[in-house]
Protein backbone atom coordinates (compact mmCIF):
# COMPACT_ATOMS: atom_id res chain seq x y z
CA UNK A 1 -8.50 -11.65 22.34
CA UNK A 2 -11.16 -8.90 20.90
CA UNK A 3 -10.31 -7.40 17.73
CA UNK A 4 -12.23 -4.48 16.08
CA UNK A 5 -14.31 -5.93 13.10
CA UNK A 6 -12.73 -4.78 9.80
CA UNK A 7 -16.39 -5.22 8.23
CA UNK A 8 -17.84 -2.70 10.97
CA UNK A 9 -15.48 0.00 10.39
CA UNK A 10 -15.40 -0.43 6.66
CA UNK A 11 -19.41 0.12 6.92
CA UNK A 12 -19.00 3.31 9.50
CA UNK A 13 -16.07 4.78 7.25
CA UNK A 14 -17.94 4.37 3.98
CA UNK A 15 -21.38 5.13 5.48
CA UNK A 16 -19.52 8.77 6.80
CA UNK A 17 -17.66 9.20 3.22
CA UNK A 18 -20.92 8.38 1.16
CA UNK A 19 -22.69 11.51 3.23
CA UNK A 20 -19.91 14.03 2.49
CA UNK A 21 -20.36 12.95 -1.32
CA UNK A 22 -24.32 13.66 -1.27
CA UNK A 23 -23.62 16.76 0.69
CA UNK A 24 -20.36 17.90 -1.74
CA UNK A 25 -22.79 17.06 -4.76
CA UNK A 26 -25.33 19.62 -3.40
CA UNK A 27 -23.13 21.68 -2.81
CA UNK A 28 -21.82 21.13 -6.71
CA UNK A 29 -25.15 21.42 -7.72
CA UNK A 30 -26.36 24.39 -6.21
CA UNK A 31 -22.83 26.14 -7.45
CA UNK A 32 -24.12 25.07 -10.84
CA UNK A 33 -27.73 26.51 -11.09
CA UNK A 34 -26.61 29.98 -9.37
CA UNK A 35 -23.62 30.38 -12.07
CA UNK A 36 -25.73 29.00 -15.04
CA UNK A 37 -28.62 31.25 -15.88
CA UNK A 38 -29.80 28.95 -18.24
CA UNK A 39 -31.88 26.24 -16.58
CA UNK A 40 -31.85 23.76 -19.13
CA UNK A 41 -28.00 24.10 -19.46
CA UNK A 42 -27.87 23.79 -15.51
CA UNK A 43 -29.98 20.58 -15.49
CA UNK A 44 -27.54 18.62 -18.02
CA UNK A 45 -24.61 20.44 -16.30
CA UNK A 46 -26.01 18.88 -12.94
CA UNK A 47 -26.32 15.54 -14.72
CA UNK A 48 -22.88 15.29 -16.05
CA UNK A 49 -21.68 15.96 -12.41
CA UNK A 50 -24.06 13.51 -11.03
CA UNK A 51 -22.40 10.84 -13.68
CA UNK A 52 -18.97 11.82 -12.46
CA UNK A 53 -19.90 11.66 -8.91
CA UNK A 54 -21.30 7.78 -9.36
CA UNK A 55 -18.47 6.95 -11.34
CA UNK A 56 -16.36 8.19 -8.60
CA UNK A 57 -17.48 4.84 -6.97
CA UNK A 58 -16.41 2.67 -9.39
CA UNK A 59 -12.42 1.95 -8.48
CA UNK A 60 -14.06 0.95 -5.65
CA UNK A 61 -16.22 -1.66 -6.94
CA UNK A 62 -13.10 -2.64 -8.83
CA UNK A 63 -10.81 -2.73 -5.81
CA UNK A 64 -13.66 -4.85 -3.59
CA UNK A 65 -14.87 -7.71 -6.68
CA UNK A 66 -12.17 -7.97 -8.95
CA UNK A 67 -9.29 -6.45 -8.41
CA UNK A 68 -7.93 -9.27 -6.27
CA UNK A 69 -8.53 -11.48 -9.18
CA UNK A 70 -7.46 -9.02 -12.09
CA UNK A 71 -3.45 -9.15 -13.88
CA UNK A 72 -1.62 -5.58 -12.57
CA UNK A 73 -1.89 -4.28 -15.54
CA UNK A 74 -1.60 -0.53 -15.65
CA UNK A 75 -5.48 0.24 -15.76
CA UNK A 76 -5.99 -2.10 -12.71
CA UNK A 77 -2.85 -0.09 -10.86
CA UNK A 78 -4.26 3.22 -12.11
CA UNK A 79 -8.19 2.31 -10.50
CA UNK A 80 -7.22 2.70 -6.69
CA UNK A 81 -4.78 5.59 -7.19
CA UNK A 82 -7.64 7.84 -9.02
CA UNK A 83 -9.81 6.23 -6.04
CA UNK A 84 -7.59 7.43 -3.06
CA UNK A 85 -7.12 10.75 -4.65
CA UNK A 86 -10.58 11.50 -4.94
CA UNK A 87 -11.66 9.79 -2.26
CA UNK A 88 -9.43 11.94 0.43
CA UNK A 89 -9.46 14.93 -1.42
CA UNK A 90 -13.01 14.98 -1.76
CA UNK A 91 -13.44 13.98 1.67
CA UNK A 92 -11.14 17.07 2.90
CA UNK A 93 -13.03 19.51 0.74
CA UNK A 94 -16.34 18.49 1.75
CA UNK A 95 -15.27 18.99 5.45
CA UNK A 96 -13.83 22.01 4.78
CA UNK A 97 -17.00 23.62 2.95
CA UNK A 98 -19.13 22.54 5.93
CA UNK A 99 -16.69 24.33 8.74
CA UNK A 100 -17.37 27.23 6.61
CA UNK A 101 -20.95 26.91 6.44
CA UNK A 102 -21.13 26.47 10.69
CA UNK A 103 -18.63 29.37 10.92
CA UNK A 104 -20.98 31.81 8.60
CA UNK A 105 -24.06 30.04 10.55
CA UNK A 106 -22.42 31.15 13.97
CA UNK A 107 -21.20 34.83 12.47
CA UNK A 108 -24.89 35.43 11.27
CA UNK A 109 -26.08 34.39 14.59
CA UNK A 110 -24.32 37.03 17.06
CA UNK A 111 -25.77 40.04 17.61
CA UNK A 112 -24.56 42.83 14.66
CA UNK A 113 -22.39 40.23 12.74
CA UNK A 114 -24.55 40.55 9.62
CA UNK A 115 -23.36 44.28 9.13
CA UNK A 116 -19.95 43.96 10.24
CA UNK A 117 -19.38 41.80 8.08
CA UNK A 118 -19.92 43.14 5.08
CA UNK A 119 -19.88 41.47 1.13
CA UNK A 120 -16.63 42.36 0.09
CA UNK A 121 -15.61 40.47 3.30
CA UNK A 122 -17.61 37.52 3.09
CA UNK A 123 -17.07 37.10 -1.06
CA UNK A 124 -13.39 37.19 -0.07
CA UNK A 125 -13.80 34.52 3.18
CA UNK A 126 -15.83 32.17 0.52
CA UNK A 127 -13.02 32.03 -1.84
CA UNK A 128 -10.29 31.58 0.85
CA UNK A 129 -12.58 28.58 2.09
CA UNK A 130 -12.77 27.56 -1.70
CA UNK A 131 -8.89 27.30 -2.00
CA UNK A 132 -8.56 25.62 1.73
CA UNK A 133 -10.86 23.30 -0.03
CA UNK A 134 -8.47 22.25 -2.98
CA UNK A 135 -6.00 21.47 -0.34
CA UNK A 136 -6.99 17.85 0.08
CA UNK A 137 -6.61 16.91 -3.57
CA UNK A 138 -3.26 18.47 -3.05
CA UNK A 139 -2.27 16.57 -0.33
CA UNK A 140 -3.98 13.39 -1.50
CA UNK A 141 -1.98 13.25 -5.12
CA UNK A 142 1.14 13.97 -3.38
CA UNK A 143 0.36 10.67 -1.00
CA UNK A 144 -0.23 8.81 -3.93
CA UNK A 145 1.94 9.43 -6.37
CA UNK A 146 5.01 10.17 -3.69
CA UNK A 147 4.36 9.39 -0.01
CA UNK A 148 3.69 5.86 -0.33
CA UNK A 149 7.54 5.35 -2.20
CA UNK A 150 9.39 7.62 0.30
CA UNK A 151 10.78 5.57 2.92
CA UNK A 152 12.99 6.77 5.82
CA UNK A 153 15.29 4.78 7.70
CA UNK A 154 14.29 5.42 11.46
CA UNK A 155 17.15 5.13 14.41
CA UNK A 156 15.53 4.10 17.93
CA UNK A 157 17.28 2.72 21.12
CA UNK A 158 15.54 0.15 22.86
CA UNK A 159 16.22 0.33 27.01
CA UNK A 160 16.37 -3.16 27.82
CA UNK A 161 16.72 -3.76 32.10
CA UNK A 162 19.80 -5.45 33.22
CA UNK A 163 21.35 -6.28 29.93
CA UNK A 164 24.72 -7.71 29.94
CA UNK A 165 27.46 -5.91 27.68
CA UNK A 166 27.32 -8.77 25.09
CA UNK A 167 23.69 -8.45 24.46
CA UNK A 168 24.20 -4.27 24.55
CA UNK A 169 24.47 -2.61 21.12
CA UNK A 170 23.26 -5.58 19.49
CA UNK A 171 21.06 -4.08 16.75
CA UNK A 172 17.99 -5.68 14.95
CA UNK A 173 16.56 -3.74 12.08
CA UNK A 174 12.49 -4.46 11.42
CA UNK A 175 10.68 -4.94 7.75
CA UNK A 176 7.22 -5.24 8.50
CA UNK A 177 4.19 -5.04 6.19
CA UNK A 178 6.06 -5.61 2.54
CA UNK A 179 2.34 -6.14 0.55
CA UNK A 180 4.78 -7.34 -2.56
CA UNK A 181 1.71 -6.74 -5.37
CA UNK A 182 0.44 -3.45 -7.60
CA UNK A 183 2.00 -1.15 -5.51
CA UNK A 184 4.89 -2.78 -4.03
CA UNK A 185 6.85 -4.38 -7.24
CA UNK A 186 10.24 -6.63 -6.95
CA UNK A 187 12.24 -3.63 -8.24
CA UNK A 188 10.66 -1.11 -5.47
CA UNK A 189 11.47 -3.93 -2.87
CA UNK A 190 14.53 -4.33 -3.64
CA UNK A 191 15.81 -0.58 -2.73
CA UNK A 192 14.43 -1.43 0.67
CA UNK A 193 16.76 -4.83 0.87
CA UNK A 194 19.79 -2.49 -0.22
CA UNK A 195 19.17 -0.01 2.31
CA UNK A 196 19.18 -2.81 5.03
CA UNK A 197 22.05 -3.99 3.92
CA UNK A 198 23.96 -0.94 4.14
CA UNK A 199 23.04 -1.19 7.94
CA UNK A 200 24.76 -4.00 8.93
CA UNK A 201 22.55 -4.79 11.35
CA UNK A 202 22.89 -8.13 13.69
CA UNK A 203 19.58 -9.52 13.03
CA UNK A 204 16.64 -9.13 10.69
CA UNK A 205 13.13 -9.44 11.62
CA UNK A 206 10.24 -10.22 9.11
CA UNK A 207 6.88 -9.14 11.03
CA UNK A 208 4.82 -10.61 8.41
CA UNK A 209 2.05 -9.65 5.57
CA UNK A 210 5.03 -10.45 2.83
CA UNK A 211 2.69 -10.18 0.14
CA UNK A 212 -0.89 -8.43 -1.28
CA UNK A 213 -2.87 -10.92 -2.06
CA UNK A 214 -2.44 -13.85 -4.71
CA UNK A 215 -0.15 -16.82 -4.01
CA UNK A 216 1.97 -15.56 -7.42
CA UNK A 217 3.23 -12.90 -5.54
CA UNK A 218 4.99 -15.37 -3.14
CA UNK A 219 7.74 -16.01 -5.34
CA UNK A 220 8.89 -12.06 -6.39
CA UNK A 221 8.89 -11.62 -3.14
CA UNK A 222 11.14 -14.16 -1.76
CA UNK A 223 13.21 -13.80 -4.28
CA UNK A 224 14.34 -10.03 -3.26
CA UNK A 225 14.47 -10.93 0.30
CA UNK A 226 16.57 -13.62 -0.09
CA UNK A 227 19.40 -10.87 -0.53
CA UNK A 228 18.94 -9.95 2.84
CA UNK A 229 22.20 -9.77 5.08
CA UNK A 230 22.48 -10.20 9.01
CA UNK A 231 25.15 -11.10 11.35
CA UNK A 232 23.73 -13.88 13.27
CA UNK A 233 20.41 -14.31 10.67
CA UNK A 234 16.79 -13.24 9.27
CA UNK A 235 14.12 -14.23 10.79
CA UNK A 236 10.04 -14.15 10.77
CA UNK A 237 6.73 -14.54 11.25
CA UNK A 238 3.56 -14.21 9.11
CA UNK A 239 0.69 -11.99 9.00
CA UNK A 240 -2.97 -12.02 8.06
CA UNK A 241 -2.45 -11.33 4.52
CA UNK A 242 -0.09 -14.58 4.08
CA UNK A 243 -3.43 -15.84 5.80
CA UNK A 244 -5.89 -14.29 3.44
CA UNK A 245 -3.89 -15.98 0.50
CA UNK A 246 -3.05 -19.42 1.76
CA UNK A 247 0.16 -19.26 1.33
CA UNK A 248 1.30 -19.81 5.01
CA UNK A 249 3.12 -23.11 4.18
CA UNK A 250 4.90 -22.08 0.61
CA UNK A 251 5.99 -18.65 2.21
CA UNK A 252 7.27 -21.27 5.19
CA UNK A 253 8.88 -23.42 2.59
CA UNK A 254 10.30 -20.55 0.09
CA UNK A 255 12.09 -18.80 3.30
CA UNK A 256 13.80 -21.55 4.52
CA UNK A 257 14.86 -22.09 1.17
CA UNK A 258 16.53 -18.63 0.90
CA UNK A 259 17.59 -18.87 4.53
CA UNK A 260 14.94 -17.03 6.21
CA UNK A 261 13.80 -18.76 9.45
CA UNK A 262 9.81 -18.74 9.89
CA UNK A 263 9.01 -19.15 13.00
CA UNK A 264 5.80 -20.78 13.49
CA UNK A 265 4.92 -21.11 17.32
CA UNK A 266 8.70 -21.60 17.64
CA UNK A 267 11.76 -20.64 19.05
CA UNK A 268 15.45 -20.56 18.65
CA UNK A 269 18.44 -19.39 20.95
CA UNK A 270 21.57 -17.80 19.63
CA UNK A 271 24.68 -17.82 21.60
CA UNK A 272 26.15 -14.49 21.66
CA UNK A 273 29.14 -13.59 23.13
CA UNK A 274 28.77 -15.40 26.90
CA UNK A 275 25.16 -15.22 26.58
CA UNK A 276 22.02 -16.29 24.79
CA UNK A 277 19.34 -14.85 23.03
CA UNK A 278 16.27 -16.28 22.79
CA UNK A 279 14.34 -15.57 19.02
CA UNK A 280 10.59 -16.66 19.16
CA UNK A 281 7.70 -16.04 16.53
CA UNK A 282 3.83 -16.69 16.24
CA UNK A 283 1.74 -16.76 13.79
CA UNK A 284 -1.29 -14.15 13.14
CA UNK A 285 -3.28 -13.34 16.08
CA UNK A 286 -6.67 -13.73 14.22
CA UNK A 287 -6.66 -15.19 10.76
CA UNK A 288 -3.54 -17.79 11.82
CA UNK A 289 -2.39 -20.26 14.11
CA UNK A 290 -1.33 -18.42 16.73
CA UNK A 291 0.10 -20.74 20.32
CA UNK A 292 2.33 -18.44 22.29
CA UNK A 293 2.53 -21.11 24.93
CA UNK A 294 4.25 -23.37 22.66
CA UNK A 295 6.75 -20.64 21.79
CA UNK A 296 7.08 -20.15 25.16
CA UNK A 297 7.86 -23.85 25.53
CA UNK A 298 10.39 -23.68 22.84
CA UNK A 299 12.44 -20.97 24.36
CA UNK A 300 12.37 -22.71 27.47
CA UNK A 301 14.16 -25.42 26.57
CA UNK A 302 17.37 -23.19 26.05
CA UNK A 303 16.46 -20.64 27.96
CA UNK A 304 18.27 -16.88 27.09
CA UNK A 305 19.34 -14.15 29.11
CA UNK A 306 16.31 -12.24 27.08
CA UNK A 307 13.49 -12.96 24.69
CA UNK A 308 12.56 -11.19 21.40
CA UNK A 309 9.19 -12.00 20.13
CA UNK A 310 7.66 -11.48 16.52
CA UNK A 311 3.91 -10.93 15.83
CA UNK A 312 2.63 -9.43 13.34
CA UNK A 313 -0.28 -8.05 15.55
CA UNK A 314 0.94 -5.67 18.58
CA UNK A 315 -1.99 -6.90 20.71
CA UNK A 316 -0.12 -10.00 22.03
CA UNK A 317 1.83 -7.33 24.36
CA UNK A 318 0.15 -7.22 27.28
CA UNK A 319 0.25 -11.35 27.44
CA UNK A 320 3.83 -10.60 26.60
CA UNK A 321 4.42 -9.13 29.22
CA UNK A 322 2.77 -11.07 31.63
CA UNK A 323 5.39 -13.67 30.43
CA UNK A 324 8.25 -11.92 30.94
CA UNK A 325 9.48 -10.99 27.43
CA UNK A 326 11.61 -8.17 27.35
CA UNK A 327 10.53 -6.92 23.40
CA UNK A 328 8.04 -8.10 20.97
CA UNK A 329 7.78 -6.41 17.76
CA UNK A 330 4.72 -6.13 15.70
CA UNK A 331 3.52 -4.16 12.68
CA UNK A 332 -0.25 -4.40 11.06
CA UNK A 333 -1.76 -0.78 11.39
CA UNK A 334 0.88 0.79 8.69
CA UNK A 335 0.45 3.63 11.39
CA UNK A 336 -2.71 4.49 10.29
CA UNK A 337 -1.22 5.36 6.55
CA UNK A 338 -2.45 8.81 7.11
CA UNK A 339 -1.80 11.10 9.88
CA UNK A 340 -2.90 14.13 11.03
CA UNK A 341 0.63 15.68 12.21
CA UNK A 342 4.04 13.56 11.91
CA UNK A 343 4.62 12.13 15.42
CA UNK A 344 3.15 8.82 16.12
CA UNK A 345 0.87 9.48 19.04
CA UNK A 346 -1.01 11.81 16.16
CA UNK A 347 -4.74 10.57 15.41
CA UNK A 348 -4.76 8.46 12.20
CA UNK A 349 -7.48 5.80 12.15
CA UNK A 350 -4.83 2.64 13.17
CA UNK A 351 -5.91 4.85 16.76
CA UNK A 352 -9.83 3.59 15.96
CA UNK A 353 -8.40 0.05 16.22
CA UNK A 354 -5.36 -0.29 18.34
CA UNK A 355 -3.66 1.18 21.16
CA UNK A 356 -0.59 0.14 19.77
CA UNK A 357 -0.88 2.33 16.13
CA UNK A 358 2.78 3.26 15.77
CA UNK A 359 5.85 3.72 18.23
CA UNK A 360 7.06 2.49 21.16
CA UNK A 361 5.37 0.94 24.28
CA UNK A 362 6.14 -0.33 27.59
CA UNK A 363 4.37 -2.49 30.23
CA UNK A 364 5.19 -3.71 33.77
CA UNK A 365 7.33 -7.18 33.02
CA UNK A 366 5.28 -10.56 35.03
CA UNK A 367 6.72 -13.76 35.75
CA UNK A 368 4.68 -16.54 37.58
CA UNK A 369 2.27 -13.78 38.36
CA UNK A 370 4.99 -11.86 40.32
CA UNK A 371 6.00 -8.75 39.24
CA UNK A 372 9.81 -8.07 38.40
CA UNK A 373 10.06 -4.46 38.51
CA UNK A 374 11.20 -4.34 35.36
CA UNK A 375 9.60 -3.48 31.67
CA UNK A 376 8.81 -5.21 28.83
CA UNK A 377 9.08 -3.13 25.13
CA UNK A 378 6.92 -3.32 22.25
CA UNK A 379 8.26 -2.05 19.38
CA UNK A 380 5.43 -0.94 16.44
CA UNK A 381 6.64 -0.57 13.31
CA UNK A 382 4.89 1.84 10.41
CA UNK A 383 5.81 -0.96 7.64
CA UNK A 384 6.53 0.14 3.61
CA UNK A 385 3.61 -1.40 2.31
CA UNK A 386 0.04 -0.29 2.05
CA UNK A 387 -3.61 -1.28 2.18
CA UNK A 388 -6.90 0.05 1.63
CA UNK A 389 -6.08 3.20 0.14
CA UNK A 390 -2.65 3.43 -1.93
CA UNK A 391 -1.70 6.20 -0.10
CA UNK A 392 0.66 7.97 2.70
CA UNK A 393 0.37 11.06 4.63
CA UNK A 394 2.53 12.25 7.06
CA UNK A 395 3.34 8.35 7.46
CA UNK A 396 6.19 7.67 5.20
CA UNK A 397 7.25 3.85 4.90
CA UNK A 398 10.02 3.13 7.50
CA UNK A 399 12.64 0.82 8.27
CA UNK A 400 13.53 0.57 11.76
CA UNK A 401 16.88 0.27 13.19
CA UNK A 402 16.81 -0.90 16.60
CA UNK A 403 19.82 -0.61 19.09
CA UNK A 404 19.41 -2.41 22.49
CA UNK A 405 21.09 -0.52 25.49
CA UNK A 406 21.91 -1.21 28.64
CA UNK A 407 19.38 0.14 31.65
């Protein structure tokens, strides 16, 4: 299974943001020496914002060598906040300044443009483009300081073919993506278990990436989630981040503990009603363990009138399907943590790395390589933690209530 290289589009992404910073300090510059008639004041003016520019780059430094490896103490916390609001905001303005430039370019270009419009005109288009510009930082401090803590509890029905009437209504609500660490404290986690509890749901599933980083935050995190309600029982599967850490086997060990089932390249069935549901889990796609074939194997041996699988990654789906599971869910992409419009087919750069950003999915159901006219569901959650950047933007966090229903 291909995945995008994280190291690839980390290079493209900060190879395109370092050229908007060269071409926003010109641009700084150049504002400078016109406004300062004084050229020795312009030239230490220009240095100062050089200086500010470069140190612009060091939460980054922070965030890539030592942050990892640094307590959360507030200065640590405060690093990639400043970073992510200057980073996008920045980013927005720069783009912003240089759609003005081509739009002025293309104006001066047509035949009698450069009398129509005249200097009042243009001085008055400049500073309109000047404010659009200050729009990013806008947006940006509101995504860090706000959107990233806003979560919304999402409602979806999932059509499920031929479902009897024990299975129908049964509802499952998803946590995906927790990243218990700097920005997602015990406290902040524990809303989100209090809010799931007030749904009542039947069954809870973990999609993985339970904490940040650092095997310490293993504990603060099982610890909330081990006030987790369900009818008929949590369950779970780990992600790349439980990977990163190396704390596969303790978050195995601390779940069970608190009741959580982890499953591992496993299965369980759960009678319901006059019929059986078959529960299976693997583990990361890339960094993990992963055997789908054994989880088949496991839900074989008490086979279920349908299958829910957990994977942290969505791209198991179309082998899913093959299979003949009826609904996997998945999580990973945070939906792209910034979007450009609030639906989830909107671009957001999960949509670089995934056809399965955010949202729901669906994909001709296979069985022994014949084809049962019926679907199979994936089911991508947004998740309430975040990564890279410590912000949100038109991407709250979200828990997801999911209803099966009868098709």
């Amino acid at each position: 299974m291909n995945f995008t290289s994280p190291r690839i589009i980390f290079f493209v992404v900060f190879g395109f943001y370092l050229a908007l910073q060269v071409d926003l300090f010109r641009r700084v510059r150049s504002t400078i020496h016109a406004c300062v008639r004084d050229a020795r004041r312009a030239r230490y003016y220009s240095a100062v914002a050089l200086v500010f520019f470069i140190s612009m780059f060091a939460p980054l430094v922070l965030i890539v060598f030592f942050w990892p490896h640094q307590p959360y103490v507030w200065p640590i916390r405060l690093a990639p906040i400043l970073f992510a609001v200057w980073a996008f905001g920045s980013t927005g303005a720069a783009l912003v300044l240089l759609a003005w430039q081509w739009i002025n370019l293309l104006f001066a270009r047509l035949p009698g443009q450069g009398k129509v419009l005249n200097l009042g005109r243009r001085e008055f288009l400049k500073a309109g483009a000047g404010a659009v510009a200050a729009v990013p930082f806008i947006l940006s401090g509101y995504g860090a300081l706000v959107g990233r803590r806003s979560f919304e509890v999402e409602h979806f029905e999932v059509p499920l073919h031929g479902l009897s009437g024990a299975l129908a209504g049964l509802t499952i609500v998803q946590l995906t993506d927790i990243h218990v660490g700097p920005f997602m404290p015990p406290e902040e986690l524990a809303a989100y278990v209090e809010a799931i509890n007030r749904l009542k749901p039947d069954f809870i599933a973990l999609t993985g990436d339970f904490i940040a980083s650092r095997p310490t935050e293993v504990d603060p995190c099982t610890r909330e989630l081990a006030a987790l309600k369900a009818r008929y029982g949590v369950y779970a599967c780990l992600g790349n981040h439980d990977a990163y850490a190396g704390v596969e086997d303790e978050l195995t060990r601390r779940c069970e503990e608190y009741g959580i089932r982890m499953l591992r390249n496993d299965a369980v069935s759960h009678r319901i009603g006059n019929t059986e549901l078959n529960i299976l889990g693997i583990d990361d796609l890339r960094w993990g363990a992963p055997d789908f074939p054994k989880a088949l194997a496991a839900a074989a041996k008490e086979p279920g009138e349908a299958r829910l699988l957990l994977s942290h990654r969505p791209e198991i789906f179309p082998e899913a399907a093959a299979n003949g599971v009826e609904l996997t869910l998945s999580g990973h992409y945070h939906g792209g943590q910034v979007k450009f419009g609030p639906e989830a087919a909107n671009l957001s750069i999960a949509r670089l790395m995934t056809p399965y950003a955010e949202g729901m999915f669906r994909l001709p159901r296979r069985q022994s390589g014949v084809q049962d006219k019926k679907d199979s569901t994936l089911f991508v959650g947004r998740g309430i933690g975040i990564t890279g950047l410590p912000i949100r933007i038109n991407c709250p966090p979200q828990i997801a209530h999911l209803t099966l229903k009868k098709v």
